[in-house]
N, C-alpha and C. Protein backbone atom coordinates (compact mmCIF):
# COMPACT_ATOMS: atom_id res chain seq x y z
N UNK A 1 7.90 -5.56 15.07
CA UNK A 1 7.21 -6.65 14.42
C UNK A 1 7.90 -7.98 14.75
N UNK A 2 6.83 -8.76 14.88
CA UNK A 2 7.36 -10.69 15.24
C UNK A 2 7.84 -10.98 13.75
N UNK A 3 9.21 -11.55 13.95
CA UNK A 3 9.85 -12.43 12.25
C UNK A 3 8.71 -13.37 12.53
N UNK A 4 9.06 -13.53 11.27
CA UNK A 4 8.51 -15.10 10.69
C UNK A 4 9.29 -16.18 10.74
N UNK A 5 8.75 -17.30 11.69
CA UNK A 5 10.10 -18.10 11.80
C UNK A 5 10.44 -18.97 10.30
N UNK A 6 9.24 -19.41 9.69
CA UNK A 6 9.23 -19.46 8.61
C UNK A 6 10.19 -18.85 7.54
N UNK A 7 10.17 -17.89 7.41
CA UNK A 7 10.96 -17.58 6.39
C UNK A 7 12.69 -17.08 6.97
N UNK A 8 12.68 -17.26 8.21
CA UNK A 8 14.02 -17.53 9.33
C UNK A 8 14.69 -18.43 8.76
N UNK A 9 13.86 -19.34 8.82
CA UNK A 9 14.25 -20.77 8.80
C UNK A 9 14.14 -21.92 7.22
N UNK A 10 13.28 -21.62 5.92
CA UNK A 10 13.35 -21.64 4.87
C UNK A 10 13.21 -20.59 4.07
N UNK A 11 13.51 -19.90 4.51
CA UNK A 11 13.73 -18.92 3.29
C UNK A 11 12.22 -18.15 2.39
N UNK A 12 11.22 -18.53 2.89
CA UNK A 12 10.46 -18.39 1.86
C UNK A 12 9.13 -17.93 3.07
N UNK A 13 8.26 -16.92 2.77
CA UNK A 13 7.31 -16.41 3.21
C UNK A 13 5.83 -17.23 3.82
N UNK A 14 5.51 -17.18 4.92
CA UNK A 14 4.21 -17.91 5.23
C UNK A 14 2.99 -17.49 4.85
N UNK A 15 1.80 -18.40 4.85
CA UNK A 15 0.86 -17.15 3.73
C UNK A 15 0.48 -16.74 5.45
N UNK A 16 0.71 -16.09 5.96
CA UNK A 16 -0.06 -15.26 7.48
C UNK A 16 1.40 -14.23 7.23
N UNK A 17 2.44 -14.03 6.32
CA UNK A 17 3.28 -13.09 6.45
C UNK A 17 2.54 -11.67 5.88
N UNK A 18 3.07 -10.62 6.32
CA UNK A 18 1.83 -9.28 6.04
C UNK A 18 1.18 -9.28 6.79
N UNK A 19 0.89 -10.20 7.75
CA UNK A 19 -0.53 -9.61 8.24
C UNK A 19 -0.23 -8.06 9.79
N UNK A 20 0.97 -8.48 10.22
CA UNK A 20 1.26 -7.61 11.33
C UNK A 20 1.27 -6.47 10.73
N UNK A 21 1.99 -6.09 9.51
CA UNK A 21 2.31 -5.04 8.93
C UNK A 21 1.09 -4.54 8.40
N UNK A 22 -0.16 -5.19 7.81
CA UNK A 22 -1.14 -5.19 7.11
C UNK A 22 -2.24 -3.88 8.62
N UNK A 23 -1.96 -5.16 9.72
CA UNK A 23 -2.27 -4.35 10.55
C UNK A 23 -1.93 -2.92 11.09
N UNK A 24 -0.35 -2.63 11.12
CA UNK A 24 -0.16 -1.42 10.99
C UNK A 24 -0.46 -0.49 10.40
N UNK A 25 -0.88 -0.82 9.18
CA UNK A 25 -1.14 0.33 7.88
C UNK A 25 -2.45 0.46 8.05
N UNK A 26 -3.47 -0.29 8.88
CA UNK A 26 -4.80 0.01 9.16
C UNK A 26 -4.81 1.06 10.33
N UNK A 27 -3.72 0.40 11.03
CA UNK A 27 -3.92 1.83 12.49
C UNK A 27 -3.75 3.07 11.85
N UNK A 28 -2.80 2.99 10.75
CA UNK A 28 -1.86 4.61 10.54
C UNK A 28 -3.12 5.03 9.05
N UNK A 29 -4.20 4.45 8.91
CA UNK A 29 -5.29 4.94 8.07
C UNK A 29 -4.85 4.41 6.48
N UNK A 30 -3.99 3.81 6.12
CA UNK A 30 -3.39 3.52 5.02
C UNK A 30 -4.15 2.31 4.68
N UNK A 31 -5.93 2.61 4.20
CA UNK A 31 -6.22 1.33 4.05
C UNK A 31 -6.26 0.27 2.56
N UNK A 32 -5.70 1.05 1.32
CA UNK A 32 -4.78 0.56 0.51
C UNK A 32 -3.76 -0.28 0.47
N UNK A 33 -2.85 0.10 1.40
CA UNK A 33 -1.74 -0.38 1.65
C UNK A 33 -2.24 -1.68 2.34
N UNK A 34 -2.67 -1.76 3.29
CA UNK A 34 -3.08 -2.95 3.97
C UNK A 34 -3.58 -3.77 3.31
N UNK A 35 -4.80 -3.53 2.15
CA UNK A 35 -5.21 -4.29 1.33
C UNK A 35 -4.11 -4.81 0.47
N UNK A 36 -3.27 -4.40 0.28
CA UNK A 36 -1.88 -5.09 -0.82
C UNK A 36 -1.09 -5.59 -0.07
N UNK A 37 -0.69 -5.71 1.21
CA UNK A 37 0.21 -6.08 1.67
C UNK A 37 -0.63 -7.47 2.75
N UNK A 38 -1.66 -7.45 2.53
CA UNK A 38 -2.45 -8.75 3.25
C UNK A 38 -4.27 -8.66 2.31
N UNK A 39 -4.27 -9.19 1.09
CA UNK A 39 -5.30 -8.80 1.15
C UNK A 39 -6.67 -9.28 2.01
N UNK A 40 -6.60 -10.62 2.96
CA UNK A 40 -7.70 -11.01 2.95
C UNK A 40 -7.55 -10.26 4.72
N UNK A 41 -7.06 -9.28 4.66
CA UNK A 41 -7.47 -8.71 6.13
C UNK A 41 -8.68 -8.15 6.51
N UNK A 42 -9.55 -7.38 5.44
CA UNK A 42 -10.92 -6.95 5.80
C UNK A 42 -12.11 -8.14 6.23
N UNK A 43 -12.02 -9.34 5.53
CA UNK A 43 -12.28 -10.18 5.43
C UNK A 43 -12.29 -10.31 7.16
N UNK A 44 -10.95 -10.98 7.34
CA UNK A 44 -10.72 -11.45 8.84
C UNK A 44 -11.33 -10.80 9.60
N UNK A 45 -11.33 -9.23 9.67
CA UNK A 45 -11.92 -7.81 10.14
C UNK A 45 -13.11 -8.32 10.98
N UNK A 46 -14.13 -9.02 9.54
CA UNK A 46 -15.45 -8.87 9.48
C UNK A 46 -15.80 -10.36 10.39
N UNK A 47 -14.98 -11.31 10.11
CA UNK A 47 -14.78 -13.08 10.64
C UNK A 47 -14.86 -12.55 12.23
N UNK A 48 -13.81 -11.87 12.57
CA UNK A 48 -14.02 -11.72 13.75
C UNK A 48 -15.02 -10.81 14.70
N UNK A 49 -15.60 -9.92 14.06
CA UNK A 49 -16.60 -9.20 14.57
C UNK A 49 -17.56 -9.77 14.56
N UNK A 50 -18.02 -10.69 13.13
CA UNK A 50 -19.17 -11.34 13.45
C UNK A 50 -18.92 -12.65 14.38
N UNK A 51 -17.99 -13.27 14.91
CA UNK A 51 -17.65 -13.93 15.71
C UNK A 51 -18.55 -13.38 16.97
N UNK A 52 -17.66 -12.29 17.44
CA UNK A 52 -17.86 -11.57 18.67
C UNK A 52 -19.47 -11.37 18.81
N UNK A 53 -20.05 -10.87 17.70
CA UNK A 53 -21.04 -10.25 18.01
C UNK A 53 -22.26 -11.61 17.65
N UNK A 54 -21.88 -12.75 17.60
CA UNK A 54 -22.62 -14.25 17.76
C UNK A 54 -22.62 -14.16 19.00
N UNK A 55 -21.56 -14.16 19.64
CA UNK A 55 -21.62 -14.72 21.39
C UNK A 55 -22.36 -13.82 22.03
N UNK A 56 -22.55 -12.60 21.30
CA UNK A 56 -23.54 -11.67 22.61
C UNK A 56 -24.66 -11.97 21.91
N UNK A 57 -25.42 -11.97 20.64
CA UNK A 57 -26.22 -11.64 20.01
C UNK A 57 -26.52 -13.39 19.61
N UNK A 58 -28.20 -13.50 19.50
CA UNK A 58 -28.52 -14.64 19.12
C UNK A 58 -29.07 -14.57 17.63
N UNK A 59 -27.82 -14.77 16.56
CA UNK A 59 -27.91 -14.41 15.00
C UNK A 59 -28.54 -15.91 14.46
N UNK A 60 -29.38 -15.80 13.58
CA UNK A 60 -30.15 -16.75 12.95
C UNK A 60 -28.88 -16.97 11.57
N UNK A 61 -28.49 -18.60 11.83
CA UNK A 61 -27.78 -19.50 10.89
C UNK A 61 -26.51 -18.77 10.81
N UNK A 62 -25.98 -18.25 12.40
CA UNK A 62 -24.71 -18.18 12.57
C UNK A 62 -23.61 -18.93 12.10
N UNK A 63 -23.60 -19.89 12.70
CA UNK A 63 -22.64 -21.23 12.31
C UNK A 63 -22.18 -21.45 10.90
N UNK A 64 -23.43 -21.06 10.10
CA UNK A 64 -23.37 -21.19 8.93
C UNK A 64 -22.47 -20.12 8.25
N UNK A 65 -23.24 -19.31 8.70
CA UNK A 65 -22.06 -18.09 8.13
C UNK A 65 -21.13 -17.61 8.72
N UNK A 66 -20.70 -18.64 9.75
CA UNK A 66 -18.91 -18.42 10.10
C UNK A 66 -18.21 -19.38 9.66
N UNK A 67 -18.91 -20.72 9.13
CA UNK A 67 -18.28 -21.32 8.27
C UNK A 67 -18.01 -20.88 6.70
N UNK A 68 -19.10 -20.17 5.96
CA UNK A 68 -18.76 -19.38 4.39
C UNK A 68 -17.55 -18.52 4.92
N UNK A 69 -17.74 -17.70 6.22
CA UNK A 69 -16.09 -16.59 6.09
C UNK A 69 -15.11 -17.18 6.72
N UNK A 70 -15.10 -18.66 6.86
CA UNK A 70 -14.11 -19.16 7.22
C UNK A 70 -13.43 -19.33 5.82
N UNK A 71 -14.57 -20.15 5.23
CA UNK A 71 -14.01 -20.32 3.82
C UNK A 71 -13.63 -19.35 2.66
N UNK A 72 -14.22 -18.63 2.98
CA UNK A 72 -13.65 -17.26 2.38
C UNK A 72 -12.80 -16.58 2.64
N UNK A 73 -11.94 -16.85 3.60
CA UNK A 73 -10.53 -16.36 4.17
C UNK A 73 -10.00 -17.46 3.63
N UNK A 74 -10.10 -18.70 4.06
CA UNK A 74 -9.23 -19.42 3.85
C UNK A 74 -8.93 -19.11 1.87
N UNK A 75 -9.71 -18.84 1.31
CA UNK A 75 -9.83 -19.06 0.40
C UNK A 75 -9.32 -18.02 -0.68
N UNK A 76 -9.14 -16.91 0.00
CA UNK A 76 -8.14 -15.42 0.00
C UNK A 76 -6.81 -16.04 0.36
N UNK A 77 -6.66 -16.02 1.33
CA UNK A 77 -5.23 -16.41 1.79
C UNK A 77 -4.94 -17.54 0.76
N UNK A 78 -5.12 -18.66 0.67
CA UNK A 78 -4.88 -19.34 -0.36
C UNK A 78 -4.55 -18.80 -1.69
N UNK A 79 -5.36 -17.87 -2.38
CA UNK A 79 -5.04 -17.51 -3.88
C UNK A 79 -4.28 -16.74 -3.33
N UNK A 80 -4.15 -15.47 -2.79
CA UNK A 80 -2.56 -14.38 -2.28
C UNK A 80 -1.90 -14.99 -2.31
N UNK A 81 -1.29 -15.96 -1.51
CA UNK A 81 0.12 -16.87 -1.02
C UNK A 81 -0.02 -17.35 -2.24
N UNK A 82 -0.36 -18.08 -2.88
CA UNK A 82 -0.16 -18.56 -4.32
C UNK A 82 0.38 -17.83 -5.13
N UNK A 83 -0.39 -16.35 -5.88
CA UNK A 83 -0.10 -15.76 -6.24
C UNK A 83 1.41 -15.03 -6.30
N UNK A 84 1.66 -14.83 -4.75
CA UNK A 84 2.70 -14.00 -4.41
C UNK A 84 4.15 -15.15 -4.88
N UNK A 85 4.30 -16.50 -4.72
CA UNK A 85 4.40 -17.69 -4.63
C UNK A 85 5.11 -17.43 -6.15
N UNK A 86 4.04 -17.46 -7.19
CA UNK A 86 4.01 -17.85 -8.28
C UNK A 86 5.20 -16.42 -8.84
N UNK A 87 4.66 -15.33 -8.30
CA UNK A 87 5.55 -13.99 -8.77
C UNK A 87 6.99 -13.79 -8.04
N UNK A 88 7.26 -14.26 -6.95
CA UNK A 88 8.49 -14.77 -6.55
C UNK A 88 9.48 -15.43 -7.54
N UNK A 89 8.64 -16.49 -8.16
CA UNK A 89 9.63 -17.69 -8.59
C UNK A 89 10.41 -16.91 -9.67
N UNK A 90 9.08 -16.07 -10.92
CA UNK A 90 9.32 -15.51 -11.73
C UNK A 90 9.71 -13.93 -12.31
């Protein structure tokens, strides 16, 4: 696994930390684990497939809905890292 230079270098976790590991636990079928240790990875899963499958496929109000799962990742990752953030301190 790639460190995080982030937390190398301050001490403290990036919200994209988990995700390599998140990914491992999907190869090895552990899809629990992955969900706790990154939750907005299914999410991304889906961001990027429907990505892929825009460029071959001509999907009606694409754009649109790669902007909602943009925002809907972003918007996962945001409350996790917060969360995790907030349970750190305390």
């Amino acid at each position: 696994m790639l460190p995080c230079m982030n937390k190398q270098i301050f001490g403290i976790e990036c919200p994209g930390c988990g995700f390599q590991r998140s990914v491992s636990f999907l190869l090895d079928g552990n899809f629990i684990d992955a969900l706790k240790i990154y939750p907005a990875i299914y999410t991304l899963i889906f961001l990027v497939g429907f990505i892929g499958a825009s460029l071959v496929f001509n999907i009606k109000n694409s754009f649109k809905i790669k902007i909602y799962l943009l925002y809907l990742n972003a918007g996962i990752i945001i409350i996790s890292y917060s969360y995790k953030m907030i349970h750190l301190i305390h």
